[in-house]
N, C-alpha and C. Protein backbone atom coordinates (compact mmCIF):
# COMPACT_ATOMS: atom_id res chain seq x y z
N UNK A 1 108.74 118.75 145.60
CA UNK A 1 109.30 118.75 146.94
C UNK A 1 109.78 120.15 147.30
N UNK A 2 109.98 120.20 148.19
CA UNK A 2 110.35 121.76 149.08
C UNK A 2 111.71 122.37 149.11
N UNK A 3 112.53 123.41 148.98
CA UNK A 3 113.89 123.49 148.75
C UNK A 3 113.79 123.99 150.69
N UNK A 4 113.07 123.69 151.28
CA UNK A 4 113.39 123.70 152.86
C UNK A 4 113.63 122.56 153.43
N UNK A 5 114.74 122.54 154.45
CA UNK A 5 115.18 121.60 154.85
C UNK A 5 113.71 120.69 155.91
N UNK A 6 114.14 119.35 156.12
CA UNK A 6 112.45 118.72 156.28
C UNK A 6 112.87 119.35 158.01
N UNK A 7 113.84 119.60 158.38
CA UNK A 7 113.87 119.55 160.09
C UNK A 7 112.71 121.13 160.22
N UNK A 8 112.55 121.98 159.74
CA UNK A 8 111.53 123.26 159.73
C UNK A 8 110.19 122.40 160.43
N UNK A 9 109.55 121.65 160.21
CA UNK A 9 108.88 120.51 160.94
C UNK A 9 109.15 120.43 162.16
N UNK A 10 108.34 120.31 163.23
CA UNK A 10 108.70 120.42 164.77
C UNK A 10 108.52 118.82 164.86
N UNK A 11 108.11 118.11 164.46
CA UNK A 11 107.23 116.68 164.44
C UNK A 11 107.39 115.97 163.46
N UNK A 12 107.59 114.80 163.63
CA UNK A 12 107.51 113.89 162.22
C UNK A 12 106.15 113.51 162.23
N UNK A 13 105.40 113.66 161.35
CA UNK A 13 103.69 113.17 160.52
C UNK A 13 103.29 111.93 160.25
N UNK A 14 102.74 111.84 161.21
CA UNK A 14 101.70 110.33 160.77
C UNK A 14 101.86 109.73 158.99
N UNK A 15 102.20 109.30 158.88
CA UNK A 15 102.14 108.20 157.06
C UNK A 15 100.37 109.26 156.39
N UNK A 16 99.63 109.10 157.04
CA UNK A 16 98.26 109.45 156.92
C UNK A 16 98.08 111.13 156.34
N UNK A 17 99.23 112.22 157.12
CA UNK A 17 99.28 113.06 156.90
C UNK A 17 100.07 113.80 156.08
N UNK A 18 101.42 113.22 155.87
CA UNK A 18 102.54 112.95 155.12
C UNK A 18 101.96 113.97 153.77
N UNK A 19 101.24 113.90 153.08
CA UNK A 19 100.36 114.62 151.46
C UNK A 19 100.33 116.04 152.54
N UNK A 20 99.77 116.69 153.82
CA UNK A 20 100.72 118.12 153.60
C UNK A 20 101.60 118.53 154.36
N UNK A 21 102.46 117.66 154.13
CA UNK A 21 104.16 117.94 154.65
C UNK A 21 104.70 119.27 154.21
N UNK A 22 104.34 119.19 152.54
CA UNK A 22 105.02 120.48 151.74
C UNK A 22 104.19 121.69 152.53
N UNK A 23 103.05 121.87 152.55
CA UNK A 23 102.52 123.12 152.72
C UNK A 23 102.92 123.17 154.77
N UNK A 24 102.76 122.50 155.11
CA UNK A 24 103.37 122.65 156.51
C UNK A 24 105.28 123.19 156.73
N UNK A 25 105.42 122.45 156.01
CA UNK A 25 107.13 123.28 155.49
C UNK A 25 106.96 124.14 155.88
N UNK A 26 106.50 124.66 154.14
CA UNK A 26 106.50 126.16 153.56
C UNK A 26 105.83 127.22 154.87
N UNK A 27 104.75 127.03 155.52
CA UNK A 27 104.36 127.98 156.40
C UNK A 27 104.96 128.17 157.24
N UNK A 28 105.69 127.06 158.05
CA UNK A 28 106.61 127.26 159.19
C UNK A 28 107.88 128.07 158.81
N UNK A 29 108.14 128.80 157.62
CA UNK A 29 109.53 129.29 156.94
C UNK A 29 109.47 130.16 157.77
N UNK A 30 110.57 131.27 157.33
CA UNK A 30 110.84 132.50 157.24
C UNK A 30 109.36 133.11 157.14
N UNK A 31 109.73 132.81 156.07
CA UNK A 31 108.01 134.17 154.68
C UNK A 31 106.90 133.83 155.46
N UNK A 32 106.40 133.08 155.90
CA UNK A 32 105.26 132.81 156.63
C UNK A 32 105.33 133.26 157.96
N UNK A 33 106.22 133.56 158.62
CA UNK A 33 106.13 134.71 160.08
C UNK A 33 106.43 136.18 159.58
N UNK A 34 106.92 136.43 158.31
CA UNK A 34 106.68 138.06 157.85
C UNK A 34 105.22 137.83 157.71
N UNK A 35 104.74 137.24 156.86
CA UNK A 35 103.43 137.06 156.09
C UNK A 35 102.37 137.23 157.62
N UNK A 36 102.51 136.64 158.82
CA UNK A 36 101.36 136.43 159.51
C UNK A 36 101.92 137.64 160.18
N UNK A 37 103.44 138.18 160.42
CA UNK A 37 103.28 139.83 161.39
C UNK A 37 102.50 140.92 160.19
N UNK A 38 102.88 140.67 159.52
CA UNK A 38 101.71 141.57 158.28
C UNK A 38 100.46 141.50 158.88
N UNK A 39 100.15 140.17 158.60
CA UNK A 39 98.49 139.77 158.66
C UNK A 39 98.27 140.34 160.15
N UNK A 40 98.92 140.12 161.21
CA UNK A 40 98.47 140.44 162.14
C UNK A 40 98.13 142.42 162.70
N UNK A 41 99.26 142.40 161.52
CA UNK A 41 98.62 144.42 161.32
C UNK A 41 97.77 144.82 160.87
N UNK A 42 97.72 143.51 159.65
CA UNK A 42 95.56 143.88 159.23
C UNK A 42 94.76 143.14 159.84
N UNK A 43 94.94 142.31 160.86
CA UNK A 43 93.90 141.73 161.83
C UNK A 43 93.70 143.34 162.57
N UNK A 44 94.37 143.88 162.78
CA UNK A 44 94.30 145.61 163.63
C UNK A 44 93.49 146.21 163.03
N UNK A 45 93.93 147.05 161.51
CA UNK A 45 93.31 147.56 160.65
C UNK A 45 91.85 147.10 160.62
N UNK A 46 91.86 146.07 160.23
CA UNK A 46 90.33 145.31 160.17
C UNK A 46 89.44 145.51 161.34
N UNK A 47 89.88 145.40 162.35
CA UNK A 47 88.77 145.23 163.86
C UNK A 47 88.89 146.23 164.31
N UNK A 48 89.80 147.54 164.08
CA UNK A 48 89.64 148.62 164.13
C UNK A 48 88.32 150.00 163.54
N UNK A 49 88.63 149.22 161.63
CA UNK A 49 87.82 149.71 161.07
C UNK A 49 86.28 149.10 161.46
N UNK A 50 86.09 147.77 161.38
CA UNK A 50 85.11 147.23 161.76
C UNK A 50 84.58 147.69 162.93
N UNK A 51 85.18 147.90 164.19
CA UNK A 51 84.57 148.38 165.45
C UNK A 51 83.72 149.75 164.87
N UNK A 52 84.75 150.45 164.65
CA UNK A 52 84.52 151.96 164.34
C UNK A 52 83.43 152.41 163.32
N UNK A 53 83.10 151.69 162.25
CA UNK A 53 82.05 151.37 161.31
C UNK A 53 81.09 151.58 161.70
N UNK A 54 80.78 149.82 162.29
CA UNK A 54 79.35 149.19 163.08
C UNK A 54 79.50 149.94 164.30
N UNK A 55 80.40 150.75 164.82
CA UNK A 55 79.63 151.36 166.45
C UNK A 55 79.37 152.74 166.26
N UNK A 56 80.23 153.45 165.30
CA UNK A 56 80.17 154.98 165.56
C UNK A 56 79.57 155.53 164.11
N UNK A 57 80.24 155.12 163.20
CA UNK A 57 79.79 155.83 161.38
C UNK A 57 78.63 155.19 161.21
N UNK A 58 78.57 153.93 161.25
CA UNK A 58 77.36 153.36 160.32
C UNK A 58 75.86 153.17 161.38
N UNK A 59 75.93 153.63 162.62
CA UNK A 59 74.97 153.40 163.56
C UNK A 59 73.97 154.08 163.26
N UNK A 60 73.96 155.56 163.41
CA UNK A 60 72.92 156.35 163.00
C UNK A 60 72.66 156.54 161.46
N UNK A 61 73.11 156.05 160.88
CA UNK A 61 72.95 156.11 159.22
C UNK A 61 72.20 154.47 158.68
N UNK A 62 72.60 153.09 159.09
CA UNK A 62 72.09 152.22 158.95
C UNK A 62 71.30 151.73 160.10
N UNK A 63 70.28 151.67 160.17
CA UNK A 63 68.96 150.93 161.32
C UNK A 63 69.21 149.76 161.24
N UNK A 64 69.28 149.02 160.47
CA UNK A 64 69.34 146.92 160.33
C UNK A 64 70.82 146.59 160.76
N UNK A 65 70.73 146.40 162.01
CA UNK A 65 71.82 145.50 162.29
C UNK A 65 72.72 144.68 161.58
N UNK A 66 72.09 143.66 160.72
CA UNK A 66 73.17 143.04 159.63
C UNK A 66 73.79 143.77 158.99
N UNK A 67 73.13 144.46 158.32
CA UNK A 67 73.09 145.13 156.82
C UNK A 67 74.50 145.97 157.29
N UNK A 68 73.87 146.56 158.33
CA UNK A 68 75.11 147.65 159.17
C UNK A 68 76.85 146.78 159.24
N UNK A 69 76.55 145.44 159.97
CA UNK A 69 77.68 144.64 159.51
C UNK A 69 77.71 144.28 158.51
N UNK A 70 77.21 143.93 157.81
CA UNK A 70 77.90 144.07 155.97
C UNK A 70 78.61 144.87 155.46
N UNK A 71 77.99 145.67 155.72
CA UNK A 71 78.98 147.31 155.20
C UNK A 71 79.83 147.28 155.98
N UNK A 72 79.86 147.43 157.14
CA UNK A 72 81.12 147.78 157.91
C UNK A 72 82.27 146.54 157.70
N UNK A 73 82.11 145.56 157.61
CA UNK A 73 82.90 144.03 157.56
C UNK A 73 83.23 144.93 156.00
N UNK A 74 82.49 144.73 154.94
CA UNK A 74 83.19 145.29 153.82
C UNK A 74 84.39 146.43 153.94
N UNK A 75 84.18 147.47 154.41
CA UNK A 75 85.10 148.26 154.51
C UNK A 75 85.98 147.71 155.45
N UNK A 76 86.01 147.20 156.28
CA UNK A 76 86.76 146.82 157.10
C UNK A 76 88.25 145.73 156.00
N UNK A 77 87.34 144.96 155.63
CA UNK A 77 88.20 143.94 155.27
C UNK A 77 89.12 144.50 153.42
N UNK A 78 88.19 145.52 153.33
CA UNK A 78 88.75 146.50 151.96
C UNK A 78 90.28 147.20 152.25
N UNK A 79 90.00 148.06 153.67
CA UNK A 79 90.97 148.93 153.97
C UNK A 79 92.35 148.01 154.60
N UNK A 80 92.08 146.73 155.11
CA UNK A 80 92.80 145.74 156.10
C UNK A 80 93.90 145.01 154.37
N UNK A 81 93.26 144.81 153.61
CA UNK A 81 93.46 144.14 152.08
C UNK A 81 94.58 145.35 151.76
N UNK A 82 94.20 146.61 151.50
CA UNK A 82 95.42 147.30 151.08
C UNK A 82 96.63 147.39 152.08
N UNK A 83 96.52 147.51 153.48
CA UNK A 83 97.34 147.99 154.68
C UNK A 83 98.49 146.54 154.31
N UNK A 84 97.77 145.09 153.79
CA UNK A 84 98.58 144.26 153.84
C UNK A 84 99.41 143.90 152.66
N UNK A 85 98.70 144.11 151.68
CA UNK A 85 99.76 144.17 150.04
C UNK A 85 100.69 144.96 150.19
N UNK A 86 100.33 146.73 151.25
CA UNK A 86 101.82 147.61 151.10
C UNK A 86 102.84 146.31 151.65
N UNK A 87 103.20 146.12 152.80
CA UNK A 87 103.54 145.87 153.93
C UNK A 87 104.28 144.19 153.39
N UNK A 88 103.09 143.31 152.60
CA UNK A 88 103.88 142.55 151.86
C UNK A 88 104.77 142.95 150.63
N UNK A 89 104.42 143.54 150.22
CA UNK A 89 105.25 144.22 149.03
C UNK A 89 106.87 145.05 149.57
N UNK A 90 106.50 145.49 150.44
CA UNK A 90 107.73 146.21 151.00
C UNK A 90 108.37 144.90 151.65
N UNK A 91 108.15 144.25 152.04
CA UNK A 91 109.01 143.33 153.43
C UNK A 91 108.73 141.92 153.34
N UNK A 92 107.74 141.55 153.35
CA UNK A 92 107.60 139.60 153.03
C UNK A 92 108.65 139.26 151.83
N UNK A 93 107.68 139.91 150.69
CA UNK A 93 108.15 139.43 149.31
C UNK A 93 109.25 140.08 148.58
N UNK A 94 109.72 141.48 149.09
CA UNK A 94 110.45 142.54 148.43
C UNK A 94 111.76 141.76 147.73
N UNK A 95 111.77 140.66 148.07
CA UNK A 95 113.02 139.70 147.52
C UNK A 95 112.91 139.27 146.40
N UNK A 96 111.47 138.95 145.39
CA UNK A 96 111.22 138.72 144.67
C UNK A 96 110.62 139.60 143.61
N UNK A 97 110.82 140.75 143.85
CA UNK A 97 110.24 141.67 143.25
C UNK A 97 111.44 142.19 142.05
N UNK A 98 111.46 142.30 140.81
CA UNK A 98 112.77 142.71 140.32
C UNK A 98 113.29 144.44 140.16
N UNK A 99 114.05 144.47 139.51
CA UNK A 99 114.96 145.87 140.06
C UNK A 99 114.02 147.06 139.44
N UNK A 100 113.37 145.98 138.20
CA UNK A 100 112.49 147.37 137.43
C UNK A 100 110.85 147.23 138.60
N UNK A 101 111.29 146.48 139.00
CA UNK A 101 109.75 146.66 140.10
C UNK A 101 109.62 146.84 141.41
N UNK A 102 111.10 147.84 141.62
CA UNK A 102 111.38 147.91 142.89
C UNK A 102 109.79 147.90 144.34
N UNK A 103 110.09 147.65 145.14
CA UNK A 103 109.38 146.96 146.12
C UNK A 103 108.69 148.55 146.57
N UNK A 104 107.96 149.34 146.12
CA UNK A 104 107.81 150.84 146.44
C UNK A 104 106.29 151.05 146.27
N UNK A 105 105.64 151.73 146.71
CA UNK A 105 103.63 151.65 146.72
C UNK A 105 103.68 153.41 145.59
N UNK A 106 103.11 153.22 144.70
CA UNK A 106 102.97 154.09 143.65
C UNK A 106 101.91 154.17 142.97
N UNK A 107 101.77 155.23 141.53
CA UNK A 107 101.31 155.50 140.90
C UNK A 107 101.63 154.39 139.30
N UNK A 108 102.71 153.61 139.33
CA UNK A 108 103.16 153.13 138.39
C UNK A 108 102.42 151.51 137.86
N UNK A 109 102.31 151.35 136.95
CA UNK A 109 101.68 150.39 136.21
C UNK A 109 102.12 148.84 137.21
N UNK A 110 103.54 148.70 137.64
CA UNK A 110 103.60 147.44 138.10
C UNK A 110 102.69 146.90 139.40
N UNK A 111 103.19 148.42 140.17
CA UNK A 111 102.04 148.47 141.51
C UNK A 111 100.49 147.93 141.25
N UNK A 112 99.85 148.80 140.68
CA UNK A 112 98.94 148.28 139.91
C UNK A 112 98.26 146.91 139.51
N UNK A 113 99.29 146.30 138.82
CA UNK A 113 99.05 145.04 138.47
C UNK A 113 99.24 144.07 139.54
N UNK A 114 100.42 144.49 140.23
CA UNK A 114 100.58 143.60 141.61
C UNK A 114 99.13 143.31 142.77
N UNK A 115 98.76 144.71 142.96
CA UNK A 115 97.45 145.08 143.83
C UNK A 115 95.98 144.51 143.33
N UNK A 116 96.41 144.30 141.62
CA UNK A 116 95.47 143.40 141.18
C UNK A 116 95.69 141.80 141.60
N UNK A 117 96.63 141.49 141.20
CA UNK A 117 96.62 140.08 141.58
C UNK A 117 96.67 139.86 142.90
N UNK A 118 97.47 140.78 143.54
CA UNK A 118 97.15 140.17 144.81
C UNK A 118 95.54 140.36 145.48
N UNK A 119 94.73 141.01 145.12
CA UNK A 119 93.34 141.05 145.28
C UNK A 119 92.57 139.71 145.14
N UNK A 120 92.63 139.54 143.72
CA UNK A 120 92.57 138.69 143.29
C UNK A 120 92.88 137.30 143.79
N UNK A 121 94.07 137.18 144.29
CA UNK A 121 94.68 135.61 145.08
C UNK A 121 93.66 135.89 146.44
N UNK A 122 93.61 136.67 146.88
CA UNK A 122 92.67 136.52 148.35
C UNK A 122 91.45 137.16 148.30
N UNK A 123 91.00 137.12 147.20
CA UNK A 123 89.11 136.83 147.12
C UNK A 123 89.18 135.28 147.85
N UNK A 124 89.34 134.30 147.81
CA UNK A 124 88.89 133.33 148.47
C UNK A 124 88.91 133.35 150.19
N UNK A 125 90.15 134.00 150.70
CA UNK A 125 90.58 134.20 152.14
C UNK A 125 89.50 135.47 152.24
N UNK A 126 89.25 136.46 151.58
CA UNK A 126 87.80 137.25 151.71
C UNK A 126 86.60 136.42 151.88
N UNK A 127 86.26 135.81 150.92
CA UNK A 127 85.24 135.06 151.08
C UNK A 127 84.89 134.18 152.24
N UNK A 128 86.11 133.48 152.64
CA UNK A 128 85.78 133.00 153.82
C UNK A 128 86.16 133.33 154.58
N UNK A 129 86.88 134.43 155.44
CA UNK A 129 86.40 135.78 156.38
C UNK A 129 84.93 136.07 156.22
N UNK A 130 84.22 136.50 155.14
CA UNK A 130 83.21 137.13 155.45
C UNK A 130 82.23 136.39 155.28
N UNK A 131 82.18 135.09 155.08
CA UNK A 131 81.09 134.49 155.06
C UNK A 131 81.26 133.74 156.53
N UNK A 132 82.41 133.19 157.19
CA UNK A 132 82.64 132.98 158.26
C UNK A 132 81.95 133.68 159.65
N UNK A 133 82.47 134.89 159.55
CA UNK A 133 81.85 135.96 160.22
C UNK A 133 80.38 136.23 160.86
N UNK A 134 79.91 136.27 159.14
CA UNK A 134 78.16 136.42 159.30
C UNK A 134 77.77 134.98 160.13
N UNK A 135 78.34 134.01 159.37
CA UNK A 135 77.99 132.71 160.27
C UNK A 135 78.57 132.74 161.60
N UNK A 136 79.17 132.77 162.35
CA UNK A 136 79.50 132.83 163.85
C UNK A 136 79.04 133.94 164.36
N UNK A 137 78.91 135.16 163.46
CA UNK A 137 78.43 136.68 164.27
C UNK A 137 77.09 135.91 165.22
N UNK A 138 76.08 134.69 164.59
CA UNK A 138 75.08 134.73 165.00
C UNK A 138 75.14 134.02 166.32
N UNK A 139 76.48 133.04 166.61
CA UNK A 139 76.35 132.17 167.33
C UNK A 139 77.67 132.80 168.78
N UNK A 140 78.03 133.79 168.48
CA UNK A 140 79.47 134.89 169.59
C UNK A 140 79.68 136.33 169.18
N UNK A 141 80.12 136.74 169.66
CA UNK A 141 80.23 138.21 169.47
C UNK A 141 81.04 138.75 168.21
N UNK A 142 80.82 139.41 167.48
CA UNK A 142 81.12 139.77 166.35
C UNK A 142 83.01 139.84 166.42
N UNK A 143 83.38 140.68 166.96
CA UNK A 143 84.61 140.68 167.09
C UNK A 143 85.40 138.94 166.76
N UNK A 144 85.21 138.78 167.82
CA UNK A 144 85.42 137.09 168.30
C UNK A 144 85.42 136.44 166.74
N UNK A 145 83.98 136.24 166.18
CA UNK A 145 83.82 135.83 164.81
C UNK A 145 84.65 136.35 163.80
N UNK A 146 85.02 137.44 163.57
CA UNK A 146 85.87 137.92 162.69
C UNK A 146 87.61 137.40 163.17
N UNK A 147 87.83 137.36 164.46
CA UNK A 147 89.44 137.09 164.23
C UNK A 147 89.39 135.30 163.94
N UNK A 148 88.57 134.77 164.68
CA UNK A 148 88.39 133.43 163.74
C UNK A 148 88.67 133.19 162.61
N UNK A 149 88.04 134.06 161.92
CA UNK A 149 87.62 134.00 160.65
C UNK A 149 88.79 134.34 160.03
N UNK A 150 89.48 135.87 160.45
CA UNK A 150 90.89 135.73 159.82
C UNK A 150 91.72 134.79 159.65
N UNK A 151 91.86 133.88 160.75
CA UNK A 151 92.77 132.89 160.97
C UNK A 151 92.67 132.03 159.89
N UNK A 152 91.39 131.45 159.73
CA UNK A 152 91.23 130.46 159.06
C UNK A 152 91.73 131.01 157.79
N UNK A 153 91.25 132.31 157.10
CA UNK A 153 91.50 133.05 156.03
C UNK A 153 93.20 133.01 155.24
N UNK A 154 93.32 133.18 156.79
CA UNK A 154 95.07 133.00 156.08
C UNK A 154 95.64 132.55 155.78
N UNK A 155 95.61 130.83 155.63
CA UNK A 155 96.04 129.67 155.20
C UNK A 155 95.99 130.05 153.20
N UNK A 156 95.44 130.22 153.38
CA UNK A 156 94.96 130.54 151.26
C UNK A 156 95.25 131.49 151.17
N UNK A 157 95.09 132.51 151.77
CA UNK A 157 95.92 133.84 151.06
C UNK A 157 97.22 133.78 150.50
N UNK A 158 98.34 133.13 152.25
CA UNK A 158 99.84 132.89 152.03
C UNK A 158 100.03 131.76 150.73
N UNK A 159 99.26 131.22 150.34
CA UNK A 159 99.36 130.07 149.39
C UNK A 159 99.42 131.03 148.14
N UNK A 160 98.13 131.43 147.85
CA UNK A 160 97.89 132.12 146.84
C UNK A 160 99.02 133.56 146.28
N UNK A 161 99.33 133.53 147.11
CA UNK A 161 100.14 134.85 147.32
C UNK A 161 101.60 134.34 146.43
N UNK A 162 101.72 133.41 147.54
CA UNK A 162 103.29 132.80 147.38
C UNK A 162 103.15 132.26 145.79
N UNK A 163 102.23 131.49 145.52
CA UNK A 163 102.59 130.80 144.12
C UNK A 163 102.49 131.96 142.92
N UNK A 164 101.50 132.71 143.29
CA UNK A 164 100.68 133.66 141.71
C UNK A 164 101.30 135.31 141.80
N UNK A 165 101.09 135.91 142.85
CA UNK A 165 101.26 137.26 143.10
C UNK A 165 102.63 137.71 142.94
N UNK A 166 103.49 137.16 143.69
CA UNK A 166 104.84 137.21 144.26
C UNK A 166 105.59 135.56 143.76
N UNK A 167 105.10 135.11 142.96
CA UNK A 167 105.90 133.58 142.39
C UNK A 167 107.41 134.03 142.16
N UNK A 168 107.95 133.46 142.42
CA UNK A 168 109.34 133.57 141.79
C UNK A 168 109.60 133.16 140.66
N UNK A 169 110.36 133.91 140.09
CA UNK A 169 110.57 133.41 138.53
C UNK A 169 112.10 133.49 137.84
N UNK A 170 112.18 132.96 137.02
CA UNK A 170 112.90 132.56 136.46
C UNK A 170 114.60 133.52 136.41
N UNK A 171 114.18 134.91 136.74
CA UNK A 171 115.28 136.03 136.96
C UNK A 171 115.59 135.76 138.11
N UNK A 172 114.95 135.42 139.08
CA UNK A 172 114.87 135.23 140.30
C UNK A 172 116.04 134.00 140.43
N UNK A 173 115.83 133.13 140.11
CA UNK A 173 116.48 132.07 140.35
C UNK A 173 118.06 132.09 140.20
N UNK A 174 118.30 132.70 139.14
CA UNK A 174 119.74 133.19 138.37
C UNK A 174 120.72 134.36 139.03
N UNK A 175 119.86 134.94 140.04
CA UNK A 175 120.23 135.96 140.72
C UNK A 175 121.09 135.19 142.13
């Protein structure tokens, strides 16, 4: 069960839907409107880089249209991935971070390992961004397809994030 109070809920849930009460909680918190003003700075980053890619760098260098969005969606969603670990690391999660791992973007081993896992927790919210994408690029305008695609993306990231990357633990609790 959830240590959030059940009123965070705008609605009481059908009996039917009731199984995701918890994860509806948890998103409506606090951490989940840092987590999506983050996300929404790498929704920027991302359709920034992506515009700029596929219209200006990768135009005269790649001829195949897809291929050209492949690459560019890659970098796009590469450079959008780091802009959002700083940004969670400093400010979503910095609460859970301990004193020897102060909340700071470095050269140091914890950073490191953090930027790994958190990579790691949102390969799946990658995956379906970019497989999303290619699939709607064909059926609306690329742009359009990609913030879709974020959206949907973000549901599993904040999950993944919250339980594995940034879990709270046991110092945490005592504090």
């Amino acid at each position: 069960m959830s240590d959030l109070p059940p009123s965070v809920l705008p609605v009481r849930l059908p009996v039917w839907l009731a199984w995701c009460e918890p994860v509806l909680t948890r998103l409506l918190a606090w951490r989940y409107f840092r987590f999506a003003t983050v996300g929404a700075s790498g929704t920027v980053v991302n359709i920034a880089v992506l515009y700029v890619m596929q219209e200006w760098v990768l135009f005269a260098v790649i001829g195949n249209p897809d291929l050209r969005l492949s690459v560019a969606l890659a970098c796009a969603i590469a450079l959008a991935t780091v802009n959002n670990f700083a940004w969670n690391s400093l400010w979503t999660w910095a609460d859970r971070l301990q004193a020897g791992d102060a909340p700071r973007l470095g050269t140091d081993m914890a950073t490191g390992k953090r930027l790994f896992k958190y990579t790691l927790s949102c390969w799946l919210g990658m995956l379906i961004q970019y497989s999303l994408t290619l699939l709607l690029a064909d059926h609306m305008y690329y742009l359009v397809a990609n913030l879709l695609s974020i959206v949907l993306a973000s549901v599993s990231n904040f999950l993944a994030n919250d339980k594995w990357t940034f879990r709270r633990t046991s110092a945490d609790d005592q504090a």
